[in-house]
N, C-alpha and C. Protein backbone atom coordinates (compact mmCIF):
# COMPACT_ATOMS: atom_id res chain seq x y z
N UNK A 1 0.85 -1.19 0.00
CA UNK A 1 0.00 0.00 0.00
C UNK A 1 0.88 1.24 0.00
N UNK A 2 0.86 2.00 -0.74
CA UNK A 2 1.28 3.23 -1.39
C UNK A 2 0.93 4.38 -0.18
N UNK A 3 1.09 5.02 0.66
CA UNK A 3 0.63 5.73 1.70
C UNK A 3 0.95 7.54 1.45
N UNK A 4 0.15 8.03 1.03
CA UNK A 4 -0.17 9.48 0.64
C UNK A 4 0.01 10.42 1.32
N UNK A 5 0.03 11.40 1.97
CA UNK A 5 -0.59 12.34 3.09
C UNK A 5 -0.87 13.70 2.16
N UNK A 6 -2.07 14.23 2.05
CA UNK A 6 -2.13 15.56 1.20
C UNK A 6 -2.50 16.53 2.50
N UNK A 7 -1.57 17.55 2.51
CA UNK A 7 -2.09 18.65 3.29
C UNK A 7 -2.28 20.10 2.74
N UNK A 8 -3.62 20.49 3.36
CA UNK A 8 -4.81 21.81 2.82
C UNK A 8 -4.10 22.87 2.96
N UNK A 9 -3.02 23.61 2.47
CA UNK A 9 -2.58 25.03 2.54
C UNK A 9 -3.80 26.41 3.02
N UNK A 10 -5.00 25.61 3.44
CA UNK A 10 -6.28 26.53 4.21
C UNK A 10 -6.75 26.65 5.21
N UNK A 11 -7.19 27.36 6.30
CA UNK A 11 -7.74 27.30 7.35
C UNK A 11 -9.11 27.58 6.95
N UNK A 12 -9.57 27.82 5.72
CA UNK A 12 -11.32 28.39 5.50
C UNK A 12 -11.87 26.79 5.78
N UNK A 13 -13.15 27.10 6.04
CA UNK A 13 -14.10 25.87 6.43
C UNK A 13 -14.39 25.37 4.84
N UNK A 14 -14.53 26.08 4.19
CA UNK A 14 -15.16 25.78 2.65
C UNK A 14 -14.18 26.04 1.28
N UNK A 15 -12.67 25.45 2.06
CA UNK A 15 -11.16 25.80 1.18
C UNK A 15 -11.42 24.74 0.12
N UNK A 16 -11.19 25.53 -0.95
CA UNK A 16 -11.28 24.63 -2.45
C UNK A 16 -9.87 23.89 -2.59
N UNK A 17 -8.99 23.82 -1.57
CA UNK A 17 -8.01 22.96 -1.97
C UNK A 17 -7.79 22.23 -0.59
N UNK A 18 -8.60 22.04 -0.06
CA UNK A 18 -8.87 20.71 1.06
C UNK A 18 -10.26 20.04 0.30
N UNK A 19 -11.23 21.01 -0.46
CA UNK A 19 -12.08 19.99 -1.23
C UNK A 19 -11.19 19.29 -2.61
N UNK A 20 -10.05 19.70 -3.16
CA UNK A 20 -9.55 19.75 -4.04
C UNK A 20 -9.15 18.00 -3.56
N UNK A 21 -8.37 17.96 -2.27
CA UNK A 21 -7.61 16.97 -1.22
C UNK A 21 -8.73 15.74 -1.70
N UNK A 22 -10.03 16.00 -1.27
CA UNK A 22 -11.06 15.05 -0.75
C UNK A 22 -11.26 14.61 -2.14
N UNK A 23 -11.44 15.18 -3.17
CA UNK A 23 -11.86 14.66 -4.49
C UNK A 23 -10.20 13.73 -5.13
N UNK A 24 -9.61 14.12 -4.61
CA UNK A 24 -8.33 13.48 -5.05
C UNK A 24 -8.61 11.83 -4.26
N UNK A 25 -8.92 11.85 -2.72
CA UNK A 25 -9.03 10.53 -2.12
C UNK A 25 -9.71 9.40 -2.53
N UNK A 26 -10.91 10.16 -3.67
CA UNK A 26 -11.54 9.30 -4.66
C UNK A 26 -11.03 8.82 -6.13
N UNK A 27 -10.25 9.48 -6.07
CA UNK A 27 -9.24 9.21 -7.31
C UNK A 27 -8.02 8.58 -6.96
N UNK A 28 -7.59 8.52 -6.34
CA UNK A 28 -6.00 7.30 -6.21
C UNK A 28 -5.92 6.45 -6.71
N UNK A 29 -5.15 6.04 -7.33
CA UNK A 29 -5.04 4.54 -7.99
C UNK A 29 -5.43 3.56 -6.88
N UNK A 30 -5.49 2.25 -7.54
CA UNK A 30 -5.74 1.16 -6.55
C UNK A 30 -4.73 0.91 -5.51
N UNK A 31 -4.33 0.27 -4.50
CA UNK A 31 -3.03 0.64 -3.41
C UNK A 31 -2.69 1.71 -2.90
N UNK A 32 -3.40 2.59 -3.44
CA UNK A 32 -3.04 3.72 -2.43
C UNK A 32 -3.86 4.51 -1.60
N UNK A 33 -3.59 5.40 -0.24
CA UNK A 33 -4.20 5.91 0.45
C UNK A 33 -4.17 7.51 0.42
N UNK A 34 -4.73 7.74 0.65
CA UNK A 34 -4.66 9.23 1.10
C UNK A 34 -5.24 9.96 2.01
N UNK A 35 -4.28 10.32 3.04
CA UNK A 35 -4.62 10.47 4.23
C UNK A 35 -4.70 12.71 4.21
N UNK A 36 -5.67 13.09 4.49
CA UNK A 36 -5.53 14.73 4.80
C UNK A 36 -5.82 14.86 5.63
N UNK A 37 -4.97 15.99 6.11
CA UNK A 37 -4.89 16.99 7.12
C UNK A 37 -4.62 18.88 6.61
N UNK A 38 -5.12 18.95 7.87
CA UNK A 38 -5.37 20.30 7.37
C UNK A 38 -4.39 21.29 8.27
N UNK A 39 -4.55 22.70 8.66
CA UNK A 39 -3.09 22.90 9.22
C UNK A 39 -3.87 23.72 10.82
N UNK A 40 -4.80 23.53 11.37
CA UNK A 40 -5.59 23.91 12.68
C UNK A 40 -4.65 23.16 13.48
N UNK A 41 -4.73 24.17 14.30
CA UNK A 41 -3.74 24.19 15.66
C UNK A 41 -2.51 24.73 15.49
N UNK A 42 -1.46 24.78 14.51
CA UNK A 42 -0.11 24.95 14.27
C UNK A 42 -0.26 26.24 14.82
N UNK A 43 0.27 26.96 15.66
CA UNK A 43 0.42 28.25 16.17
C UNK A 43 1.62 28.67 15.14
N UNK A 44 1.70 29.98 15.37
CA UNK A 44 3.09 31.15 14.54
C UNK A 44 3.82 30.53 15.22
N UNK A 45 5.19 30.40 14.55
CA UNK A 45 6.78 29.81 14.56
C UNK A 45 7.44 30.75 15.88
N UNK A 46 8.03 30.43 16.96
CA UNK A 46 8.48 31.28 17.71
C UNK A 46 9.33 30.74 18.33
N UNK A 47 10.58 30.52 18.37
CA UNK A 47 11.96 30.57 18.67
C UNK A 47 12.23 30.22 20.15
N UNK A 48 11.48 31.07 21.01
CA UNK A 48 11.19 31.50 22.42
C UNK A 48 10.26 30.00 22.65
N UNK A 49 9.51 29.78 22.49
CA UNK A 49 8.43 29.34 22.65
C UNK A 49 8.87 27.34 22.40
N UNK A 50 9.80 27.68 21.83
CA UNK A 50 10.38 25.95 20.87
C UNK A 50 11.53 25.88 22.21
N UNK A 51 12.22 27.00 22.23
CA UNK A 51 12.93 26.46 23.35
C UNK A 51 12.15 26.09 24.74
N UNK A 52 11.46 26.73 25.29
CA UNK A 52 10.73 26.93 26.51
C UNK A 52 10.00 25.47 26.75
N UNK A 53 9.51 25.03 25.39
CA UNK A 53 8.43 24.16 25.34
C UNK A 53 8.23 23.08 24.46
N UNK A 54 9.44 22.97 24.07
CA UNK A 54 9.35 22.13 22.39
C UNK A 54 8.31 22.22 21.47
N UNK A 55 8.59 21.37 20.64
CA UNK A 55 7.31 21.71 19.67
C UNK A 55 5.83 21.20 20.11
N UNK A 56 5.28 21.99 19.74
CA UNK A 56 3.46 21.83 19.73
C UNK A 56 3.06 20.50 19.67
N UNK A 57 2.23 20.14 19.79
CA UNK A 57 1.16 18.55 19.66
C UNK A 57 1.18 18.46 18.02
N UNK A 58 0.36 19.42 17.55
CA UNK A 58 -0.14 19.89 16.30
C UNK A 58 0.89 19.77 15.53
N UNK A 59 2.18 20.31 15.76
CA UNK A 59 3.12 19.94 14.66
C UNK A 59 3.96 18.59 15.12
N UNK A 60 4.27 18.37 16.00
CA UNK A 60 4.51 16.86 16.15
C UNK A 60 3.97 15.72 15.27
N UNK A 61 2.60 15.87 15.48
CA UNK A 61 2.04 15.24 14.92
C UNK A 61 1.76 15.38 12.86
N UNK A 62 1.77 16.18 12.84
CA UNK A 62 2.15 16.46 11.32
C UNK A 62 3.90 16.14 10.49
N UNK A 63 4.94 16.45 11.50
CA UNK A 63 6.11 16.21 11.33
C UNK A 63 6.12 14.48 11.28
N UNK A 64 5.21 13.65 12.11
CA UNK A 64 5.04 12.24 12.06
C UNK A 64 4.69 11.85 10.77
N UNK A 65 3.09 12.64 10.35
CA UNK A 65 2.80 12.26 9.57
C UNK A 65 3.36 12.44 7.86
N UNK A 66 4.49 13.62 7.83
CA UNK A 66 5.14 13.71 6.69
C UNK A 66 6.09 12.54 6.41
N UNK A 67 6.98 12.05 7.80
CA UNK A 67 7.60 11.42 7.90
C UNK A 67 7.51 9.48 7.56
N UNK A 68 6.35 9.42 7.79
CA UNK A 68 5.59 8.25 7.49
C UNK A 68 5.20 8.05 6.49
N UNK A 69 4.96 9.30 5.53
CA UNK A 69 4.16 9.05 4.58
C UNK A 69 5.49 8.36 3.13
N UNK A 70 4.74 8.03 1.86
CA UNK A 70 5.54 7.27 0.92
C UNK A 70 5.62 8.52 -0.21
N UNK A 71 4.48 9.40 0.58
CA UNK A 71 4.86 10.85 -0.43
C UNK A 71 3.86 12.10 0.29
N UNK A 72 3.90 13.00 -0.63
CA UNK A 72 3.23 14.14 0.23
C UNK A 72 2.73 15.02 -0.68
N UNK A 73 2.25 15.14 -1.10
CA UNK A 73 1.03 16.48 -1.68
C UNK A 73 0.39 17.75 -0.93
N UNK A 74 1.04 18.61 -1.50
CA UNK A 74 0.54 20.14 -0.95
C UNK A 74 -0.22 20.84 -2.08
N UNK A 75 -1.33 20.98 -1.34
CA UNK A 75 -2.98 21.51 -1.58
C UNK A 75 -2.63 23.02 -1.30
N UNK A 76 -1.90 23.70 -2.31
CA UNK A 76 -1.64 25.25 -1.78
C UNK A 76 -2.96 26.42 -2.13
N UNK A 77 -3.14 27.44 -1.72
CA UNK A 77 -4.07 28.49 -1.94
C UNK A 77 -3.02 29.45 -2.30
N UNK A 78 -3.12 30.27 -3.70
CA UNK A 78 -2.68 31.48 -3.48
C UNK A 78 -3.10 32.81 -2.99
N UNK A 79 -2.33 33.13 -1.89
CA UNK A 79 -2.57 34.69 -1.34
C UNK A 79 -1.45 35.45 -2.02
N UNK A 80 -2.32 36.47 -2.61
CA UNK A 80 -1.31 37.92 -3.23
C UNK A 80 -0.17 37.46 -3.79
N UNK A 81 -0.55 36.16 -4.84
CA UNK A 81 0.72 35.85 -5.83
C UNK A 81 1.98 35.04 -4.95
N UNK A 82 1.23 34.05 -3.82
CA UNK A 82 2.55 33.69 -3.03
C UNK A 82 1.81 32.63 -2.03
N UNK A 83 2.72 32.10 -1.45
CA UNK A 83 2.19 30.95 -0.52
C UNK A 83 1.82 31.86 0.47
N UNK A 84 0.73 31.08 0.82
CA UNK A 84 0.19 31.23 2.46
C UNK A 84 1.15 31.39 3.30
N UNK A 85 1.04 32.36 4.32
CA UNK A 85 1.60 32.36 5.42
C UNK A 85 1.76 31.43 6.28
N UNK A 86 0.46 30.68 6.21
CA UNK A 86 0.16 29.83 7.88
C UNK A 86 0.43 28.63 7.26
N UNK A 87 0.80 28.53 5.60
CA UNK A 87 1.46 27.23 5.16
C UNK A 87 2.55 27.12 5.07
N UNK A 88 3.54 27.96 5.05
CA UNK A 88 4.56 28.41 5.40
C UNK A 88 5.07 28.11 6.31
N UNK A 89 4.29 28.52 7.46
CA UNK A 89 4.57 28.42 8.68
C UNK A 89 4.59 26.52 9.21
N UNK A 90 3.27 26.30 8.59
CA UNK A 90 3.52 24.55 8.87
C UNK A 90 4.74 23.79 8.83
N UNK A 91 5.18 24.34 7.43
CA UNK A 91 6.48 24.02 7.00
C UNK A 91 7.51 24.24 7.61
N UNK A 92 7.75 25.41 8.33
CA UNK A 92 8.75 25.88 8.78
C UNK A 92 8.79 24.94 10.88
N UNK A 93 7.84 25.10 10.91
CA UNK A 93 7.83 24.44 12.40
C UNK A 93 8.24 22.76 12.05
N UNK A 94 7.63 22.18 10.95
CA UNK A 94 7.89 20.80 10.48
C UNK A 94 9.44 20.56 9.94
N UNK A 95 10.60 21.35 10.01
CA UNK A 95 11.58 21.59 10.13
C UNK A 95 12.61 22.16 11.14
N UNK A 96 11.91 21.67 12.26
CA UNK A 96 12.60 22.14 13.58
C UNK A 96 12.65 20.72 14.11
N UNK A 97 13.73 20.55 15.01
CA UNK A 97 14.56 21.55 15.07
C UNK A 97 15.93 20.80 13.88
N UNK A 98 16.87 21.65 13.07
CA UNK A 98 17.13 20.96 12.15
C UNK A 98 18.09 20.01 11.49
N UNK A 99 18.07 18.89 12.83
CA UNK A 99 18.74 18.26 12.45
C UNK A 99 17.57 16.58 12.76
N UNK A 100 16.32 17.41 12.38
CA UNK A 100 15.13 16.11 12.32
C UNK A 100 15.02 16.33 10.88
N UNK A 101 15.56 17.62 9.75
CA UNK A 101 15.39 17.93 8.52
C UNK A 101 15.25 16.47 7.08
N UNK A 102 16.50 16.03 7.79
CA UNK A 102 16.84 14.87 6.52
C UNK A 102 15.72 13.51 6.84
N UNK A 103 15.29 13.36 8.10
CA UNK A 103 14.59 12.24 8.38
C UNK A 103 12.35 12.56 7.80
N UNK A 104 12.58 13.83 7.92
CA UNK A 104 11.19 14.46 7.70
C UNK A 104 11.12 14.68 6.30
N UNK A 105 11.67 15.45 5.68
CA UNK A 105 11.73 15.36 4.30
C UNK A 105 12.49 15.23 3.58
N UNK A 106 13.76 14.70 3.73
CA UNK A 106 15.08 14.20 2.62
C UNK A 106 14.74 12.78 1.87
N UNK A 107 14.65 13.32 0.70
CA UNK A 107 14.35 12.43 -0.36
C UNK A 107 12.67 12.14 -0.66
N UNK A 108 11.99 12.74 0.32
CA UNK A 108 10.50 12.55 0.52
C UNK A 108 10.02 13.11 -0.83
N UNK A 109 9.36 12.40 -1.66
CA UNK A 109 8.62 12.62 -2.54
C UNK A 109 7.50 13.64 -2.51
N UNK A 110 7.51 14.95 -3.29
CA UNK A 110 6.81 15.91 -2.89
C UNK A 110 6.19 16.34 -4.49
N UNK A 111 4.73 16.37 -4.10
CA UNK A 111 3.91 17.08 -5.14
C UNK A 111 2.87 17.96 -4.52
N UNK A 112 2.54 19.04 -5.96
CA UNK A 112 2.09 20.36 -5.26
C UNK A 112 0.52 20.17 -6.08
N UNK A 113 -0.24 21.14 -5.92
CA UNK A 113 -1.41 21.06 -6.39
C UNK A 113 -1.87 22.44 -6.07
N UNK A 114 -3.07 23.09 -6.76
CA UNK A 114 -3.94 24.06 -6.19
C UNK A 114 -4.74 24.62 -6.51
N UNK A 115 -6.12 25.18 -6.07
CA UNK A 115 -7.35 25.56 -6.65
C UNK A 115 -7.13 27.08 -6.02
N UNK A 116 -7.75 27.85 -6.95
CA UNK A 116 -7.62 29.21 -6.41
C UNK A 116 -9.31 30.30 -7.60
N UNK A 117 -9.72 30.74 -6.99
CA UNK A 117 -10.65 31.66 -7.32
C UNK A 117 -10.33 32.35 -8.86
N UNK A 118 -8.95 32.66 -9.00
CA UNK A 118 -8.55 33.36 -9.96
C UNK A 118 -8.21 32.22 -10.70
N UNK A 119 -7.80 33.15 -12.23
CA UNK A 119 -8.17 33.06 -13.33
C UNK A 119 -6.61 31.79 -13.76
N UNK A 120 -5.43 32.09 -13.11
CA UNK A 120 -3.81 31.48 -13.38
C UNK A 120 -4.05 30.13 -11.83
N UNK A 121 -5.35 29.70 -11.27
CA UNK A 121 -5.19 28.88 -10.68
C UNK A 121 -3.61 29.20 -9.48
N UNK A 122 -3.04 28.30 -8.78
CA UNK A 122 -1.96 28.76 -8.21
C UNK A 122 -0.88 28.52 -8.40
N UNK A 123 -0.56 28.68 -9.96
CA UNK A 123 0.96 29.44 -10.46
C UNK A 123 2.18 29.73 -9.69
N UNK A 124 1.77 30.81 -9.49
CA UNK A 124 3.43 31.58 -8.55
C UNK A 124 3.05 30.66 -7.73
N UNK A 125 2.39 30.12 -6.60
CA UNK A 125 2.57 29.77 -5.07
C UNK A 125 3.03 28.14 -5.08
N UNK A 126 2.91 27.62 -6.21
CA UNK A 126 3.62 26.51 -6.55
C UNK A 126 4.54 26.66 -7.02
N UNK A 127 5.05 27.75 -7.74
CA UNK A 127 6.29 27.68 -8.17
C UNK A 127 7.33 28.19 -6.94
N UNK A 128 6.38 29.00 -6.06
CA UNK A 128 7.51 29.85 -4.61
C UNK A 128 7.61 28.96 -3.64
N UNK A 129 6.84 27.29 -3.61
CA UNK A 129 7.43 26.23 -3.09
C UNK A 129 8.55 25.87 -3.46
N UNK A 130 9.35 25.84 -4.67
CA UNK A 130 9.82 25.06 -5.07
C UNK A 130 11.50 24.99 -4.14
N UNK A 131 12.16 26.50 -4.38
CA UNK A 131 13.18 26.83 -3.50
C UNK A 131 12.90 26.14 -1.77
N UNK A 132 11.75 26.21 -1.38
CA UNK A 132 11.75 25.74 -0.14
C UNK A 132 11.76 24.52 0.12
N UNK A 133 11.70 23.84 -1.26
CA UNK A 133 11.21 21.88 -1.24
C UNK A 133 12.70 21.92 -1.27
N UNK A 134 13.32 22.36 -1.90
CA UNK A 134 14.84 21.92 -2.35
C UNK A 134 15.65 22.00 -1.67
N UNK A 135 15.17 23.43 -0.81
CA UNK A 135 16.42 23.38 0.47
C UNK A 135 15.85 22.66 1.91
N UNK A 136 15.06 22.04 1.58
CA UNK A 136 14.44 20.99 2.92
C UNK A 136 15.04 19.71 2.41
N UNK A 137 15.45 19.57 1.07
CA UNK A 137 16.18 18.56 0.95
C UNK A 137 14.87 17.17 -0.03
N UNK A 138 13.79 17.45 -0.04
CA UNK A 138 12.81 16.61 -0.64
C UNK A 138 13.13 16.65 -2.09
N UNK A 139 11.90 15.90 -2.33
CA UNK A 139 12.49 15.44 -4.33
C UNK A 139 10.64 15.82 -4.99
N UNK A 140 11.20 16.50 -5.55
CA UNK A 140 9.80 17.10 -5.67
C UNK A 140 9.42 16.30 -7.42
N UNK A 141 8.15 15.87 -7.73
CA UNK A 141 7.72 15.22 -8.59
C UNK A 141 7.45 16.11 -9.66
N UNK A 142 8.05 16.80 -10.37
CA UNK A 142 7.42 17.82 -11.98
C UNK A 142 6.76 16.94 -12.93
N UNK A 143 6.44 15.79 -12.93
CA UNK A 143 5.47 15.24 -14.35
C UNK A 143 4.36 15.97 -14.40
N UNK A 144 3.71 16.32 -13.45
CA UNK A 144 2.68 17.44 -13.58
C UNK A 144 2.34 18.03 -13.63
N UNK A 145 1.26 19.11 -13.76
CA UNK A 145 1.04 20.13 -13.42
C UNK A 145 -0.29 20.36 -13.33
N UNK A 146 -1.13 20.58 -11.87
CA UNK A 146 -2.48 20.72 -11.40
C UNK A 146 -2.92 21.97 -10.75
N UNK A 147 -3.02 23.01 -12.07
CA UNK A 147 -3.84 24.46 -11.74
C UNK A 147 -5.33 24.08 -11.43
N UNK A 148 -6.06 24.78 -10.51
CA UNK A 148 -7.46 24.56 -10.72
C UNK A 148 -7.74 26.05 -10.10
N UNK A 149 -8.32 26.94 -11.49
CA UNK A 149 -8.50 27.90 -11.44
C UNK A 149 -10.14 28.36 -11.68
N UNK A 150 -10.41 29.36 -11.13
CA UNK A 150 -12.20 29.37 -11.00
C UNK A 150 -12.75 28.63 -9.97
N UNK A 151 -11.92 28.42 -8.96
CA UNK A 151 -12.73 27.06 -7.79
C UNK A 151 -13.95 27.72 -7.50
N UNK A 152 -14.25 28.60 -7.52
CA UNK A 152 -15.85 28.99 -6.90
C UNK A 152 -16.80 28.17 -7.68
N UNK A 153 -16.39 27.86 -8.98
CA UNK A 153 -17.42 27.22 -10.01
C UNK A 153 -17.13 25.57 -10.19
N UNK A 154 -16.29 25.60 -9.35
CA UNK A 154 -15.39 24.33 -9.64
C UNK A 154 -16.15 22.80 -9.05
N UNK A 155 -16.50 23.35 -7.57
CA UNK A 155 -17.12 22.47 -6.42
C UNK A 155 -18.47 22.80 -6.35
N UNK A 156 -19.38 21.54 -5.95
CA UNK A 156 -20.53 21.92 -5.82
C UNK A 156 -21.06 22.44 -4.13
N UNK A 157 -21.88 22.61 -3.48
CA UNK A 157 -22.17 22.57 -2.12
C UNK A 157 -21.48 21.86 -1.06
N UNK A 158 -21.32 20.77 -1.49
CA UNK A 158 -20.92 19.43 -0.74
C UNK A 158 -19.37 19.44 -0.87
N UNK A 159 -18.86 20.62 -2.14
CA UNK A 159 -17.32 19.95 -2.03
C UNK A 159 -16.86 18.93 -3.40
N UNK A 160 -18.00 18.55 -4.10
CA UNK A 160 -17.78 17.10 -5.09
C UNK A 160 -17.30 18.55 -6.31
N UNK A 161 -16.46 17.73 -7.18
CA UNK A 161 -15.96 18.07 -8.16
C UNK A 161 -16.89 18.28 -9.56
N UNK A 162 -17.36 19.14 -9.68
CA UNK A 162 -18.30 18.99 -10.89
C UNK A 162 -17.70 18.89 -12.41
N UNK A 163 -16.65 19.00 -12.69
CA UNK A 163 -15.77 19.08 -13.95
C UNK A 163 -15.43 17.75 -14.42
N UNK A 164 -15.76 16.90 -15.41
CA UNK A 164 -15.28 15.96 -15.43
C UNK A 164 -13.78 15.57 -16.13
N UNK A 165 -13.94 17.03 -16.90
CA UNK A 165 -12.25 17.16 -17.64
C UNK A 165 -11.31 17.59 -16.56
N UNK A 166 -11.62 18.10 -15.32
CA UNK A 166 -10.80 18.25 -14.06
C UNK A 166 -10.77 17.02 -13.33
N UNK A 167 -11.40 16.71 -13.33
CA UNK A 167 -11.60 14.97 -12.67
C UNK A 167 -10.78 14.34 -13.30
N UNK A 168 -11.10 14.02 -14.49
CA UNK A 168 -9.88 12.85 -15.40
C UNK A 168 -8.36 13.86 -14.90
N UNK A 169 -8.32 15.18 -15.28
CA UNK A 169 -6.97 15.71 -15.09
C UNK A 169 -6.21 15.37 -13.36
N UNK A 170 -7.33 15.65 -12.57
CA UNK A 170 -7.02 15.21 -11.58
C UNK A 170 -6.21 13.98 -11.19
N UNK A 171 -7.28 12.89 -11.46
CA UNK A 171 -7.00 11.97 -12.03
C UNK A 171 -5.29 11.02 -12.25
N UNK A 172 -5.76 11.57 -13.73
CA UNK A 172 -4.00 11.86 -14.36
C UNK A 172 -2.47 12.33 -13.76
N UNK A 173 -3.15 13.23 -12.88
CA UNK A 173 -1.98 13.54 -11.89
C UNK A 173 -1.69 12.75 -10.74
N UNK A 174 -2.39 12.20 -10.25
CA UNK A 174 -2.70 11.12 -9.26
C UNK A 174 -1.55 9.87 -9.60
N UNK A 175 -2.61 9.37 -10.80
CA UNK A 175 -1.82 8.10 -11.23
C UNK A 175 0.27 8.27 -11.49
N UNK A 176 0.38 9.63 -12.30
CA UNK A 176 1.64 10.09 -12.69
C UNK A 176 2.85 10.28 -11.29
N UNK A 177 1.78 10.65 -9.90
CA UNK A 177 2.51 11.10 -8.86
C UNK A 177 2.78 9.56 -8.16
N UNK A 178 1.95 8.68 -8.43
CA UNK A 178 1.96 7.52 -7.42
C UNK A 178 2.94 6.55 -8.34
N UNK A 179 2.94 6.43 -9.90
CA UNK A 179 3.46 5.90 -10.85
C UNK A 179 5.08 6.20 -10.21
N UNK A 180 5.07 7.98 -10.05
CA UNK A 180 6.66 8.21 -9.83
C UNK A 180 7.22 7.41 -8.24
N UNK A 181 6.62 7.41 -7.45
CA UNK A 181 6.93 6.89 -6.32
C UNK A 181 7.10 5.61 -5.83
N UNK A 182 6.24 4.31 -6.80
CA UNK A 182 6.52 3.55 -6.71
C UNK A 182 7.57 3.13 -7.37
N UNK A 183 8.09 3.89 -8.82
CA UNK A 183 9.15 3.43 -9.60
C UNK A 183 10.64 4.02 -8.50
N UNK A 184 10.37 5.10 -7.56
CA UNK A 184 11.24 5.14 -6.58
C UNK A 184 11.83 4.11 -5.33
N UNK A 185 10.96 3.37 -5.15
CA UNK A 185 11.11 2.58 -4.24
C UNK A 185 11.32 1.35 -5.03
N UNK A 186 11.53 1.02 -6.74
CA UNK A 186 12.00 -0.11 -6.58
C UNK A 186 13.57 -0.37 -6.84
C-alpha cells in the first residue's frame, strides 16, 4: 500500500483545496491511500516558545505524519501571488529543530497542487514552493502540473468536483505522482 498524506494550505471551512484533497481521495489509484490533514492548531513559529516548550502537539504530529508518509502532496491556496503564510509556517515548524530535517523530508517525494478563485489557478505559489522543497532537501515530482482555477465554479455545495475534464486531469496527476513513487522505491 502506497501511503499518501495531502495537506490543505487553508484554514477556511469551505477551502477549495482541502475539497480539491477530498476529491483526489476518490481518485488514487488502486493501493493507495490518502490520508488529509489540514493545518488547525499549528500556532506562529516562535523561537522562544520551541525552546521553553518544544514543539506543539499539532506539529509533532504532522512532522510524524510527513515522515511516514511514501509521499506528500501540498494543496496550496494562493494569497497575493505567493504561498500562504500559515502554510509556510507549517512548513517551517515541520523543520525544527534541524537536524530532524533529513529524516522528515530528505528524499520525501513531494507534489504540489492548487485551486484558487482566480483566473492562473496557483501558479506563482507553486512555483515559490519550489526553493523551499529543495532546500528541505525533498524530491519534488514535476510530471505534472495541477492548476485549478475558477474554484468557486469548480465544487458543488458538498465539495464534489463537478468538472469531469478536471476529474480525469485530476486523475492523471494522481496516477503520474503515485506511478513516480513507486518506480522510486524499486
Amino acid at each position: 500500500m502506497t501511503r499518501l498524506l495531502g495537506i490543505s494550505g487553508s484554514l477556511r471551512t469551505g477551502s477549495f483545496n482541502t475539497a480539491l484533497l477530498r476529491n483526489a481521495a476518490g481518485l488514487v489509484p488502486e493501493g493507495v491511500s490518502l490520508d488529509i490533514r489540514t493545518l488547525h492548531g499549528i500556532p506562529l513559529y516562535d523561537a522562544d516558545a520551541e525552546a521553553a516548550s518544544g514543539l506543539p502537539d499539532a506539529v509533532v504530529d504532522l512532522k510524524e505524519a510527513i515522515a511516514s508518509a511514501d509521499g506528500v502532496i501540498l494543496a496550496t491556496p494562493e494569497y497575493n501571488n505567493g504561498i500562504p503564510g500559515v502554510f509556510k509556517n507549517a512548513i517551517d515548524w515541520a523543520s525544527r529543530p534541524p537536524g530532524d530535517i533529513a529524516r522528515v523530508f530528505g528524499g520525501r517525494p513531494f507534489a504540489i497542487l492548487g485551486a484558487s478563485p482566480g483566473g492562473f489557478g496557483t501558479l506563482l505559489a507553486q512555483n515559490d514552493w519550489l526553493p523551499v522543497l529543495r532546500t528541505l532537501g525533498a524530491t519534488l515530482w514535476t510530471g505534472g502540473r495541477m492548476l485549478v482555477s475558477r474554484a468557486s465554479g469548480m465544487f458543488d455545495e458538498n465539495g464534489a468536483m463537478g468538472d469531469p475534464a478536471v476529474r480525469n486531469q485530476l486523475a492523471t496527476f494522481l496516477a503520474g505522482y503515485t506511478g513516480f513513487i513507486r518506480q522510486k522505491d524499486d
